[in-house]
C-alpha atoms as a PDB file:
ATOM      1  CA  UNK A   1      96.805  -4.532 129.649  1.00  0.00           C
ATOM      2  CA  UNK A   2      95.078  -7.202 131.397  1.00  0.00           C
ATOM      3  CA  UNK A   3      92.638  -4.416 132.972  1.00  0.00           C
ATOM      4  CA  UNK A   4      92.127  -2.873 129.749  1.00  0.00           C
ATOM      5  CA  UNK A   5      91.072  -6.395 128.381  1.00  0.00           C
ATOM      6  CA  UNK A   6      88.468  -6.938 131.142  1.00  0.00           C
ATOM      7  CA  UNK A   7      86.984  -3.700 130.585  1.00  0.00           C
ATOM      8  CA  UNK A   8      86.934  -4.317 126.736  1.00  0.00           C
ATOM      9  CA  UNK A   9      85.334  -7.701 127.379  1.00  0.00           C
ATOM     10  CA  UNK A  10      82.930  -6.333 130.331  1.00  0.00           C
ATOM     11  CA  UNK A  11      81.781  -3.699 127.916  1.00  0.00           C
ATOM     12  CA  UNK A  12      81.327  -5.710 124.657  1.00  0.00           C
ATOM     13  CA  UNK A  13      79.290  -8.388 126.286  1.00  0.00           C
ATOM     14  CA  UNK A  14      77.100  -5.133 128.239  1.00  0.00           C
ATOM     15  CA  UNK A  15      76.274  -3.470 124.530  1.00  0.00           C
ATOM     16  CA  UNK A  16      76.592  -6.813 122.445  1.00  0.00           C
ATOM     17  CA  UNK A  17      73.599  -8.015 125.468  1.00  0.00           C
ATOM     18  CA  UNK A  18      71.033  -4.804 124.898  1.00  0.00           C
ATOM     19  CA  UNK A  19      67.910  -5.443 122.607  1.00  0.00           C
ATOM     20  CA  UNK A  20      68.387  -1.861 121.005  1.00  0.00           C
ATOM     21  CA  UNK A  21      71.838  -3.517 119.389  1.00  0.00           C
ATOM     22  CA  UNK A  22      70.116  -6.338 117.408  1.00  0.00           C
ATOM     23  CA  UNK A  23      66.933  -4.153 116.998  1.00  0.00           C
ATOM     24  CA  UNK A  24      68.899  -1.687 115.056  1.00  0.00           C
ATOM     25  CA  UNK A  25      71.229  -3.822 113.419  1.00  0.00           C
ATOM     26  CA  UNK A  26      68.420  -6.076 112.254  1.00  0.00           C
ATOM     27  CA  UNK A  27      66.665  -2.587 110.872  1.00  0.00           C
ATOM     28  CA  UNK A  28      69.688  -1.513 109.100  1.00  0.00           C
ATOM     29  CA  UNK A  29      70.657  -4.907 107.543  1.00  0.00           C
ATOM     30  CA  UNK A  30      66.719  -5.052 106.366  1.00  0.00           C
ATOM     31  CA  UNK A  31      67.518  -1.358 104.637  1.00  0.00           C
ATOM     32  CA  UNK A  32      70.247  -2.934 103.003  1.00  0.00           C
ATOM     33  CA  UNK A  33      68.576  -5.471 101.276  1.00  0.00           C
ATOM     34  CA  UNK A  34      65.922  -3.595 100.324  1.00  0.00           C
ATOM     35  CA  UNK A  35      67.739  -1.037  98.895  1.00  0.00           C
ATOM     36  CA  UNK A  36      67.629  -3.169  95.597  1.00  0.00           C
ATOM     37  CA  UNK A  37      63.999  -2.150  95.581  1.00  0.00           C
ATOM     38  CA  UNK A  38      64.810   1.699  95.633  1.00  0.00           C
ATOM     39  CA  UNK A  39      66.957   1.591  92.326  1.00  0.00           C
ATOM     40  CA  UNK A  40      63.831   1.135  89.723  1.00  0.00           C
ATOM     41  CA  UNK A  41      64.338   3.806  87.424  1.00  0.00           C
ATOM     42  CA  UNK A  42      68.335   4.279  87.777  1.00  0.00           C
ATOM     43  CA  UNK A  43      69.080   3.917  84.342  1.00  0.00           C
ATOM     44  CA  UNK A  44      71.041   0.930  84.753  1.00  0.00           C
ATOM     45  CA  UNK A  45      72.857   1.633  87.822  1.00  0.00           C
ATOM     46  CA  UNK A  46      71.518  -0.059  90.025  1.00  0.00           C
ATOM     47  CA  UNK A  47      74.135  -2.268  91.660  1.00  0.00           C
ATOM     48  CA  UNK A  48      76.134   1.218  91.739  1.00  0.00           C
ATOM     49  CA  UNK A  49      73.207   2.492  94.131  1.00  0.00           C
ATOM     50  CA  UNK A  50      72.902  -0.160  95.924  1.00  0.00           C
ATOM     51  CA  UNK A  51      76.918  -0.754  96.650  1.00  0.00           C
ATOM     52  CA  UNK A  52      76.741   2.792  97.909  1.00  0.00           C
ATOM     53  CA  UNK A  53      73.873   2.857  99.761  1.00  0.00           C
ATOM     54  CA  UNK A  54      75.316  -0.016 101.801  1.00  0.00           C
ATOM     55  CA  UNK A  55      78.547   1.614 102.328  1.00  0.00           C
ATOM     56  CA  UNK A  56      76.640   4.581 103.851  1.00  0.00           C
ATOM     57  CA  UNK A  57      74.275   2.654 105.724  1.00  0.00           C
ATOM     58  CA  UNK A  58      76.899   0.529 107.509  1.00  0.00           C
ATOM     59  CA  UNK A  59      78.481   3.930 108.633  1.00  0.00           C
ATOM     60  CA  UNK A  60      75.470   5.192 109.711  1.00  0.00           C
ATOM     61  CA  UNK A  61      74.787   2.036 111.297  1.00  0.00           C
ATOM     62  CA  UNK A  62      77.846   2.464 113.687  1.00  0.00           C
ATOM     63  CA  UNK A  63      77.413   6.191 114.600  1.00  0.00           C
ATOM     64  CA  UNK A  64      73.785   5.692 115.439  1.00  0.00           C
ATOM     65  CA  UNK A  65      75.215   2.370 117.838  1.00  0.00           C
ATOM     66  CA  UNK A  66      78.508   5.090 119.055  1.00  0.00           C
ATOM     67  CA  UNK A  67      75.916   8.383 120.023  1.00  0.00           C
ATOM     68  CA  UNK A  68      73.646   5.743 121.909  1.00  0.00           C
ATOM     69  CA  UNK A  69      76.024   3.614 123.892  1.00  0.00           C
ATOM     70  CA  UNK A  70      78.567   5.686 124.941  1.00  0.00           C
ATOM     71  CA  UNK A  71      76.346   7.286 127.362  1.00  0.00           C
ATOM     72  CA  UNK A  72      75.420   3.899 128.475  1.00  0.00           C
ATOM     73  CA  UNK A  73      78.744   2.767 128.890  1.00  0.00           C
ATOM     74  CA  UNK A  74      80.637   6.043 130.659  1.00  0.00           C
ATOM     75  CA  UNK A  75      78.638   9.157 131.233  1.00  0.00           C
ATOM     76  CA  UNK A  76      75.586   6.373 133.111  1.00  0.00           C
ATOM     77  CA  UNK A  77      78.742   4.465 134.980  1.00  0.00           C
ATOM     78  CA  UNK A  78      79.961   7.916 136.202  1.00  0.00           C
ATOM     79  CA  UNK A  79      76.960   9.203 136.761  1.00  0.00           C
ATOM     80  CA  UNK A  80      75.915   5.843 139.006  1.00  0.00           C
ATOM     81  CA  UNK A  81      79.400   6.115 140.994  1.00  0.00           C
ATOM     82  CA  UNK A  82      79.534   2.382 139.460  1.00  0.00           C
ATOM     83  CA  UNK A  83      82.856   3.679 137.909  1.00  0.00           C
ATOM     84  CA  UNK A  84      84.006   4.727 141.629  1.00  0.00           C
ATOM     85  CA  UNK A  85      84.025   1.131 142.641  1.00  0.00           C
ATOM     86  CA  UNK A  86      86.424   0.613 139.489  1.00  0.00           C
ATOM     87  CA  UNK A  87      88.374   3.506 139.856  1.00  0.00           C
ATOM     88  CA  UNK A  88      88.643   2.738 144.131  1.00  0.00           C
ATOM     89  CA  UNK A  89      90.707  -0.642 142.751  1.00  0.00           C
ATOM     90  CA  UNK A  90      93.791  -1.088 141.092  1.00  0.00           C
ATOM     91  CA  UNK A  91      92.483   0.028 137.937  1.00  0.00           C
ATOM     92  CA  UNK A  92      94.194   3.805 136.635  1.00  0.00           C
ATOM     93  CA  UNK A  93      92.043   6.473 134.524  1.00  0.00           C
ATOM     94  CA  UNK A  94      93.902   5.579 131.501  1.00  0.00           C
ATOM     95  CA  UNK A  95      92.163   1.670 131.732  1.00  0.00           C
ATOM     96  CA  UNK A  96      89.291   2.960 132.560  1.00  0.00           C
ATOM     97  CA  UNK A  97      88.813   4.747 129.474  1.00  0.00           C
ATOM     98  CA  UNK A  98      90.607   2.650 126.625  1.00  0.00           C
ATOM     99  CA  UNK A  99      89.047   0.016 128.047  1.00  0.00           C
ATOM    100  CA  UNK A 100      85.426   1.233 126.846  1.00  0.00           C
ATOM    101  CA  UNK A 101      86.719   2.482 123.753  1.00  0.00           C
ATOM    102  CA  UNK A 102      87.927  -0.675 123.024  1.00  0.00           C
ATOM    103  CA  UNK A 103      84.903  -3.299 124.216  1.00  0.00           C
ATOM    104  CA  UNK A 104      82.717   0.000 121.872  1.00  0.00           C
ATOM    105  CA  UNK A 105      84.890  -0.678 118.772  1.00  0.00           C
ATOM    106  CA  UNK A 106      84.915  -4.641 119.022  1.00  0.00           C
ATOM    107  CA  UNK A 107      81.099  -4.485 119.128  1.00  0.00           C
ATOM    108  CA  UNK A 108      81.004  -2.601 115.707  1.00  0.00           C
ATOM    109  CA  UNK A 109      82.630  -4.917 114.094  1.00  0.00           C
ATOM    110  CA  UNK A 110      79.879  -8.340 114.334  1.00  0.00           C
ATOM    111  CA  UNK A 111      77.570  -5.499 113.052  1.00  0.00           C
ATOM    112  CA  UNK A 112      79.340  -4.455 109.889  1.00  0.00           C
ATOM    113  CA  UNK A 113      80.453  -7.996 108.979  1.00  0.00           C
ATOM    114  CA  UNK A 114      77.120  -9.106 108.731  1.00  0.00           C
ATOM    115  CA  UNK A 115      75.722  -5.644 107.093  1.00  0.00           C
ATOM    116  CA  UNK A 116      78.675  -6.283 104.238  1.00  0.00           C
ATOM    117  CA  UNK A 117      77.496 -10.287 103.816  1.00  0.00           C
ATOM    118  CA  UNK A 118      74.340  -8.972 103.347  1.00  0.00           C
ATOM    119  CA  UNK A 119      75.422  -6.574 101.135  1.00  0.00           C
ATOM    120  CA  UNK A 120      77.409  -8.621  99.111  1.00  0.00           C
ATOM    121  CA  UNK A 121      74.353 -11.013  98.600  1.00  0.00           C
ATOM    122  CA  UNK A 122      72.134  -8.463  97.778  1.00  0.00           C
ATOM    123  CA  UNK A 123      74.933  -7.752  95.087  1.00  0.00           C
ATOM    124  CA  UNK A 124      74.677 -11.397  93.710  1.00  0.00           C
ATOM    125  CA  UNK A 125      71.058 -11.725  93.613  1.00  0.00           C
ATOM    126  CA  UNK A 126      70.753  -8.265  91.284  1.00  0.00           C
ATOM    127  CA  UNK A 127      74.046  -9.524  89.220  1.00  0.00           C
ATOM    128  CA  UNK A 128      73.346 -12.749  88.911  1.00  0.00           C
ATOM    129  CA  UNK A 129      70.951 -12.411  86.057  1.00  0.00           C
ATOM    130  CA  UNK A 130      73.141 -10.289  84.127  1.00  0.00           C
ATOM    131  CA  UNK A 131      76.454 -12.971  83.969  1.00  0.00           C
ATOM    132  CA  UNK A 132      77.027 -14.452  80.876  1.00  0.00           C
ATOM    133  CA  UNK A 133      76.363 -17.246  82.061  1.00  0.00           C
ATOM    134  CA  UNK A 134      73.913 -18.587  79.092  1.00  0.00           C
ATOM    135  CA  UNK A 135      74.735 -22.102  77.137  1.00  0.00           C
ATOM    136  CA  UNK A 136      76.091 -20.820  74.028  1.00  0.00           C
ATOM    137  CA  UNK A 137      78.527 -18.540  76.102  1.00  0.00           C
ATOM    138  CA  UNK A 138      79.205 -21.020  78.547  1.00  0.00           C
ATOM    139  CA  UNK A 139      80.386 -24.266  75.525  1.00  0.00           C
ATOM    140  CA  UNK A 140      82.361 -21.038  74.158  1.00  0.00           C
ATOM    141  CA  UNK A 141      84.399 -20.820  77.214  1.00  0.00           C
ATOM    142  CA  UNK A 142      84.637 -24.743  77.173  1.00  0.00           C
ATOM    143  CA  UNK A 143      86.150 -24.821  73.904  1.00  0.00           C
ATOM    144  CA  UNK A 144      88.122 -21.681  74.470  1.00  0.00           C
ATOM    145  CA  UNK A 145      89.826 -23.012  77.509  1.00  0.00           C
ATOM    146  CA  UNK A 146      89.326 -26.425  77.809  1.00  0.00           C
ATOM    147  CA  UNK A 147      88.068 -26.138  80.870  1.00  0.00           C
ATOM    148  CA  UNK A 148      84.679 -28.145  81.690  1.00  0.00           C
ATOM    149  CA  UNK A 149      81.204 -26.863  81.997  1.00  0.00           C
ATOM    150  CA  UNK A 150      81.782 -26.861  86.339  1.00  0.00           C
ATOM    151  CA  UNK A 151      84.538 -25.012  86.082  1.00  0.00           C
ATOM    152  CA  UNK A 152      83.714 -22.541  82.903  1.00  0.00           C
ATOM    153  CA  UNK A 153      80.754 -21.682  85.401  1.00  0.00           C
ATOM    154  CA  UNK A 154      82.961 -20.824  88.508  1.00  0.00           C
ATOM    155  CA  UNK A 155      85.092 -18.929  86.733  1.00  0.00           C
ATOM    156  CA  UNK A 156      82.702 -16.364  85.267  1.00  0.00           C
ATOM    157  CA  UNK A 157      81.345 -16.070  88.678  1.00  0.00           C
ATOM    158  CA  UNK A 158      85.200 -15.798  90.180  1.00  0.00           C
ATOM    159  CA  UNK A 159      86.115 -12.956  87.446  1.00  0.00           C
ATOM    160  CA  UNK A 160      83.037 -11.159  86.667  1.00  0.00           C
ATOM    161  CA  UNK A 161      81.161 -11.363  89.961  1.00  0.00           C
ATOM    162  CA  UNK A 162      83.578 -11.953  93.141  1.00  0.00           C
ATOM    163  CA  UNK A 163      86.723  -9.982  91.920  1.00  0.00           C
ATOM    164  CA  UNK A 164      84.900  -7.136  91.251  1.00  0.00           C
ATOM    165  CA  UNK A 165      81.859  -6.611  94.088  1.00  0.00           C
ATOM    166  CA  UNK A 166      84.139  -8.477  96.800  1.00  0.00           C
ATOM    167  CA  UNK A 167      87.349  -5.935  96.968  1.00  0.00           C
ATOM    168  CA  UNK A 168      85.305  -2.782  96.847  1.00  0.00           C
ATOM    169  CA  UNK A 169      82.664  -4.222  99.254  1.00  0.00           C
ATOM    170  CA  UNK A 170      85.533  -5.463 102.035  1.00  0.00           C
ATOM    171  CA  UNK A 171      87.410  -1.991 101.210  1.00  0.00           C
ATOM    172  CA  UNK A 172      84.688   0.191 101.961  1.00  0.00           C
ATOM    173  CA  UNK A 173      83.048  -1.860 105.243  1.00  0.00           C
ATOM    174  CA  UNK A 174      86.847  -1.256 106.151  1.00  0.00           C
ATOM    175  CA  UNK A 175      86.882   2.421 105.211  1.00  0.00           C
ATOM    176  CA  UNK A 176      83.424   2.708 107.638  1.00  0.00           C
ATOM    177  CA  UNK A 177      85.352   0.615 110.217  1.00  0.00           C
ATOM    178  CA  UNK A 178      87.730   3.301 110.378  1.00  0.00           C
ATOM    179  CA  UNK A 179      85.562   6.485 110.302  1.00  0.00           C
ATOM    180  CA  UNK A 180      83.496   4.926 113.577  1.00  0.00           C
ATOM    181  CA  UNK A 181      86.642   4.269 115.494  1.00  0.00           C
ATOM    182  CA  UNK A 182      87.289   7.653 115.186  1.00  0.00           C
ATOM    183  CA  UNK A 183      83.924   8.549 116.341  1.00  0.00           C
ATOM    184  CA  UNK A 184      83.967   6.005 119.078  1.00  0.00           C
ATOM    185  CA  UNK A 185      87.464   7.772 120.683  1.00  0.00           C
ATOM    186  CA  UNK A 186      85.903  10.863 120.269  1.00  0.00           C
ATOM    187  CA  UNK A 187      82.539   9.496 122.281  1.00  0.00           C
ATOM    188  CA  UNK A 188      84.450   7.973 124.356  1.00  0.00           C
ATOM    189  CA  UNK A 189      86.222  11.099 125.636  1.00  0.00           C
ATOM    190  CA  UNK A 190      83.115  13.328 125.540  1.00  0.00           C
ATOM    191  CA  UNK A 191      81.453  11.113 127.697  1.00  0.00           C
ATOM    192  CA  UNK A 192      83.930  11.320 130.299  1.00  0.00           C
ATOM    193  CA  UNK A 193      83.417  14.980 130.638  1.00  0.00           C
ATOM    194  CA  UNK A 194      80.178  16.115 129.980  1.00  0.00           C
ATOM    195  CA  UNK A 195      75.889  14.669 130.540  1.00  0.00           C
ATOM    196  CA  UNK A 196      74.891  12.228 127.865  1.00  0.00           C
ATOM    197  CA  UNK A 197      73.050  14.932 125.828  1.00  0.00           C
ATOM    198  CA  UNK A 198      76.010  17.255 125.608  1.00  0.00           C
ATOM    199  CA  UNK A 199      78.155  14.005 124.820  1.00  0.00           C
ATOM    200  CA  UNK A 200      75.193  12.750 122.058  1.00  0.00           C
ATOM    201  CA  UNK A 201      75.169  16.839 120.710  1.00  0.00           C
ATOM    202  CA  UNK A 202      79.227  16.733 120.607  1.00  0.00           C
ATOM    203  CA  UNK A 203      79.900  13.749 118.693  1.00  0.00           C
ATOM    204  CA  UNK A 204      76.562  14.273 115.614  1.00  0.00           C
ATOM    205  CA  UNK A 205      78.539  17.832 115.495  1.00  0.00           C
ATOM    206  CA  UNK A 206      81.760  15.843 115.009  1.00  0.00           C
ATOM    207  CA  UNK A 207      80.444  13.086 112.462  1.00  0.00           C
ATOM    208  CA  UNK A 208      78.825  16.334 110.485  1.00  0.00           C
ATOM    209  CA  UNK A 209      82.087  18.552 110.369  1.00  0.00           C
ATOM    210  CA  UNK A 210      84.290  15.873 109.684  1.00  0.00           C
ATOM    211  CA  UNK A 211      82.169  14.673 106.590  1.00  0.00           C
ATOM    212  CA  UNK A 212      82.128  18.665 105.202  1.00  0.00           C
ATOM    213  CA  UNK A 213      85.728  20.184 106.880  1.00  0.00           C
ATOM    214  CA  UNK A 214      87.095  19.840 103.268  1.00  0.00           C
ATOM    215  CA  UNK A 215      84.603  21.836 101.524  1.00  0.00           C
ATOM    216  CA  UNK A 216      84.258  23.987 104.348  1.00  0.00           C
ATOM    217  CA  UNK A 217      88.141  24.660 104.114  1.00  0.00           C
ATOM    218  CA  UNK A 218      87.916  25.494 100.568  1.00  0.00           C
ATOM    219  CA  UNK A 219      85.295  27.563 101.128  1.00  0.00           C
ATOM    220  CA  UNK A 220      86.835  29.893 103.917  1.00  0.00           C
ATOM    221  CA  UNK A 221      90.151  30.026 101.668  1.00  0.00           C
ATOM    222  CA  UNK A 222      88.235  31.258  98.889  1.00  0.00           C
ATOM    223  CA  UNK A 223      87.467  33.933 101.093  1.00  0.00           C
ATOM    224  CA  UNK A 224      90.573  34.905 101.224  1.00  0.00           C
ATOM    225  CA  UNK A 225      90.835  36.589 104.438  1.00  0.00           C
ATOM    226  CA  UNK A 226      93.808  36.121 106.169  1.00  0.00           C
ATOM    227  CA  UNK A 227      92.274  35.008 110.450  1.00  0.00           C
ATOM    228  CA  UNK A 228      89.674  33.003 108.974  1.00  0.00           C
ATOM    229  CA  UNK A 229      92.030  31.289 106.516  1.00  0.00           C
ATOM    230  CA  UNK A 230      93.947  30.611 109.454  1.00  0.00           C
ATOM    231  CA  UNK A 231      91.172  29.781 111.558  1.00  0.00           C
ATOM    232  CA  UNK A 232      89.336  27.418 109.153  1.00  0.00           C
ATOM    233  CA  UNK A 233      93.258  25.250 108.640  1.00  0.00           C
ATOM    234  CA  UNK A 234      93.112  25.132 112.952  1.00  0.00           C
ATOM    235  CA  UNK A 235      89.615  23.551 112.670  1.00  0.00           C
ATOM    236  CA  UNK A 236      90.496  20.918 110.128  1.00  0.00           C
ATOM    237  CA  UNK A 237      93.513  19.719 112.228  1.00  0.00           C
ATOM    238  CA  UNK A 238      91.214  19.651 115.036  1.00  0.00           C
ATOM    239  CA  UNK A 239      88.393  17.849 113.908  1.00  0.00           C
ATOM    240  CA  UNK A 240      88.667  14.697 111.730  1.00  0.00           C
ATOM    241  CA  UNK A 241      88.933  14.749 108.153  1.00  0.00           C
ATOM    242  CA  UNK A 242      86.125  11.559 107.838  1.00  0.00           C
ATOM    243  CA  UNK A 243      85.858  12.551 104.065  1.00  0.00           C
ATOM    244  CA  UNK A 244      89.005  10.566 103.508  1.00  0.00           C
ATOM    245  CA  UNK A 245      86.787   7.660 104.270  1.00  0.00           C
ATOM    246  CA  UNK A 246      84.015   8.443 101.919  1.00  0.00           C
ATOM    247  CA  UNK A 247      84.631   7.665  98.725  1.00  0.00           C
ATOM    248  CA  UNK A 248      81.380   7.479  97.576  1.00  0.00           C
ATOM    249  CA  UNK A 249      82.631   7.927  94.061  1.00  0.00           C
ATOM    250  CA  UNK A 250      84.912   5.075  93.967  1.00  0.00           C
ATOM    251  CA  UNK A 251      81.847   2.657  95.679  1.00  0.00           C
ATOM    252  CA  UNK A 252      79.394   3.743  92.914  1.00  0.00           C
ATOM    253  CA  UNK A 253      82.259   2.935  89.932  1.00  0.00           C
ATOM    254  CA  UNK A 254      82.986  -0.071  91.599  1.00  0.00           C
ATOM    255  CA  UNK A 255      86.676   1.016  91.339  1.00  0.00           C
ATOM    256  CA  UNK A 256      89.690  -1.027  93.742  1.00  0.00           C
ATOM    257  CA  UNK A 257      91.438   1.625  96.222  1.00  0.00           C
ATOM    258  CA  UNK A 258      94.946   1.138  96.215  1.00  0.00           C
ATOM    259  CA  UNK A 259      96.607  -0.475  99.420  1.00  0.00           C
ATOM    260  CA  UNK A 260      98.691   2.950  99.682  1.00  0.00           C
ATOM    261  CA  UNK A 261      95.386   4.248 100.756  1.00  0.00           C
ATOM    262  CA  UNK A 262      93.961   1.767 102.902  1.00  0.00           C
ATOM    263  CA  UNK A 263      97.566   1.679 104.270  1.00  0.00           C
ATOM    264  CA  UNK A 264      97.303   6.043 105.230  1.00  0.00           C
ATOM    265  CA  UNK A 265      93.390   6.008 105.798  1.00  0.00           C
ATOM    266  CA  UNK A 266      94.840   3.567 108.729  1.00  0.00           C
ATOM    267  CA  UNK A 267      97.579   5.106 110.019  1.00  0.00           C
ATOM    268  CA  UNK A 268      95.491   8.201 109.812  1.00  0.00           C
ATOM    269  CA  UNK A 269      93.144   7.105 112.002  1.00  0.00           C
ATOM    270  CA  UNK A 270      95.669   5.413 114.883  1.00  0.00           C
ATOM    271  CA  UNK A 271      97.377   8.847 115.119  1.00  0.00           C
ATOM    272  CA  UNK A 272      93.804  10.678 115.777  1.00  0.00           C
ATOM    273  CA  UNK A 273      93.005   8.179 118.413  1.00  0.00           C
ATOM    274  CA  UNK A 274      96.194   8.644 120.278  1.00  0.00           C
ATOM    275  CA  UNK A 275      95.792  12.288 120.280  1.00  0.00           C
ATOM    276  CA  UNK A 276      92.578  12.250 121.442  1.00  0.00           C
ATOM    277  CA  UNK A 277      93.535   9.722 124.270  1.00  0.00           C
ATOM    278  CA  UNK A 278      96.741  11.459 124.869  1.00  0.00           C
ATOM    279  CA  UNK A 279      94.603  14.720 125.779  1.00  0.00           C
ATOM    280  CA  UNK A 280      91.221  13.174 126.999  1.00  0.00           C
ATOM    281  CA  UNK A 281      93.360  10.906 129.612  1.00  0.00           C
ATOM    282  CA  UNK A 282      95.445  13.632 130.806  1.00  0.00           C
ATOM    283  CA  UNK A 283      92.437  15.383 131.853  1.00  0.00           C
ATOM    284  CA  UNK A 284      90.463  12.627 133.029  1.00  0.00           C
ATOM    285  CA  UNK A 285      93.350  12.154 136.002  1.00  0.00           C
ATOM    286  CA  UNK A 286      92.141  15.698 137.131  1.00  0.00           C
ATOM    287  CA  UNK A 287      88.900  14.966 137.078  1.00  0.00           C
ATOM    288  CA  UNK A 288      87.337  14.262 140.723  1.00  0.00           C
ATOM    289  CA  UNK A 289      84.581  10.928 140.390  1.00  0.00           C
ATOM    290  CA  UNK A 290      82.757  10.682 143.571  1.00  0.00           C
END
């Protein structure tokens, strides 16, 4: 473990470092914001659009970071022999390659902390004019509750502004959290084996069947023809399901997930990353670096 730690660490601080990071980060975060702009003639749906837009940005926002620094970070390592100098110390193949995944992941997660603050302020500043927040419906919740003018305020903000943008907003930058580690362990292991194009190639091919296996499934079933059936079920159990992590519909109604679902969305995700390391590690102990 402590290996795996100073790998993690080594390779946070060596992506967290690069210019490209912030550059993109600060270009995606801006895209957030503005997004506000883009919803003009939504027929009153605007905050929907924009909630959405943010959850799909902060996805994209960690693929984009994934396809780029993997290469960096393994195939370039391997490719320098700088990886033979780790591999020539106490250090097995296993640490070697958990250790990346894990210093990749841990830099994601600055980057969609700050993309869902700026969400949820872009939230507030559209909402904000729309709270009841008016005189006459303020001294209406005084006299209702008792409560004074202070504290009639906070709580329309509490109920009608935080309660509901706050628990879809955390929910789905958690959701996105999830569908880049996947992508990440799949990087991860790509790199390993193949040049940084191939890699790149592999994991856009992963991030695009995993968001359409389920319509691609239903399509080939529809077929009804018996190998492809069977071929098309093989596929989805080999490539991520990342559609359980897009519920765009649920982001644009501004609707809570249940915990149930966070809670299998999770363990979901654990049990694809240990399968992939499980088989990507195995292999990697073949593997001659020189």
């Amino acid at each position: 473990m402590r290996n795996i730690r100073t790998l993690a660490a080594a390779t946070y601080g060596d992506i967290t470092r690069r210019p490209l990071y912030y550059i993109l980060l600060f270009s995606f975060t801006v895209a957030i914001f503005g997004s506000k702009f883009l919803t003009l003639f939504s027929f009153y749906q605007e905050i929907n659009m924009v909630r959405e837009m943010g959850m799909a940005t902060m996805t994209f926002w960690g693929f984009i970071i994934i396809v780029i620094t993997s290469g960096l970070v393994v195939t370039q390592e391997l490719e320098d022999r700088t990886a033979v100098t780790l591999l020539s110390k106490p250090i097995q193949r296993h640490d070697f390659l958990l250790g990346k995944f894990l210093g990749l992941v841990a830099s994601l997660i600055p980057g969609i902390l700050l993309m869902a603050g700026v969400l949820f302020l872009t939230l507030w500043m559209m909402a904000y004019a729309k709270l009841p927040m008016h005189d006459n419906e303020l001294m209406k919740l005084v006299k209702d509750d008792g409560a004074s003018p202070f504290g009639a305020t906070m709580s329309v903000i509490w109920n009608q502004f935080v309660v509901k943008q706050s628990g879809v907003v955390i929910q789905g930058a958690f959701l996105s959290f999830l569908q880049v580690t996947i992508l990440a362990a799949a990087a991860v292991s790509f790199s390993a084996f193949f040049p940084n194009v191939v890699s790149v190639a592999a994991t856009t091919l992963v991030f695009i069947l995993g968001n359409v296996s389920s319509y691609m499934v239903a399509s080939v079933e529809n077929l009804k023809v018996g190998p492809l059936t069977f071929l098309g079920r093989l596929g989805s159990y080999l490539i991520p399901n990342l559609g359980y992590f897009n519920l765009q519909m649920y982001f644009s109604e501004g609707k809570i997930i249940s915990f149930r679902y966070l809670s299998m969305s999770f363990a979901y995700t654990a049990l694809y990353v240990v399968a992939v390391f499980l088989v990507s590690c195995s292999l990697f102990r073949k593997r001659e670096v020189r």
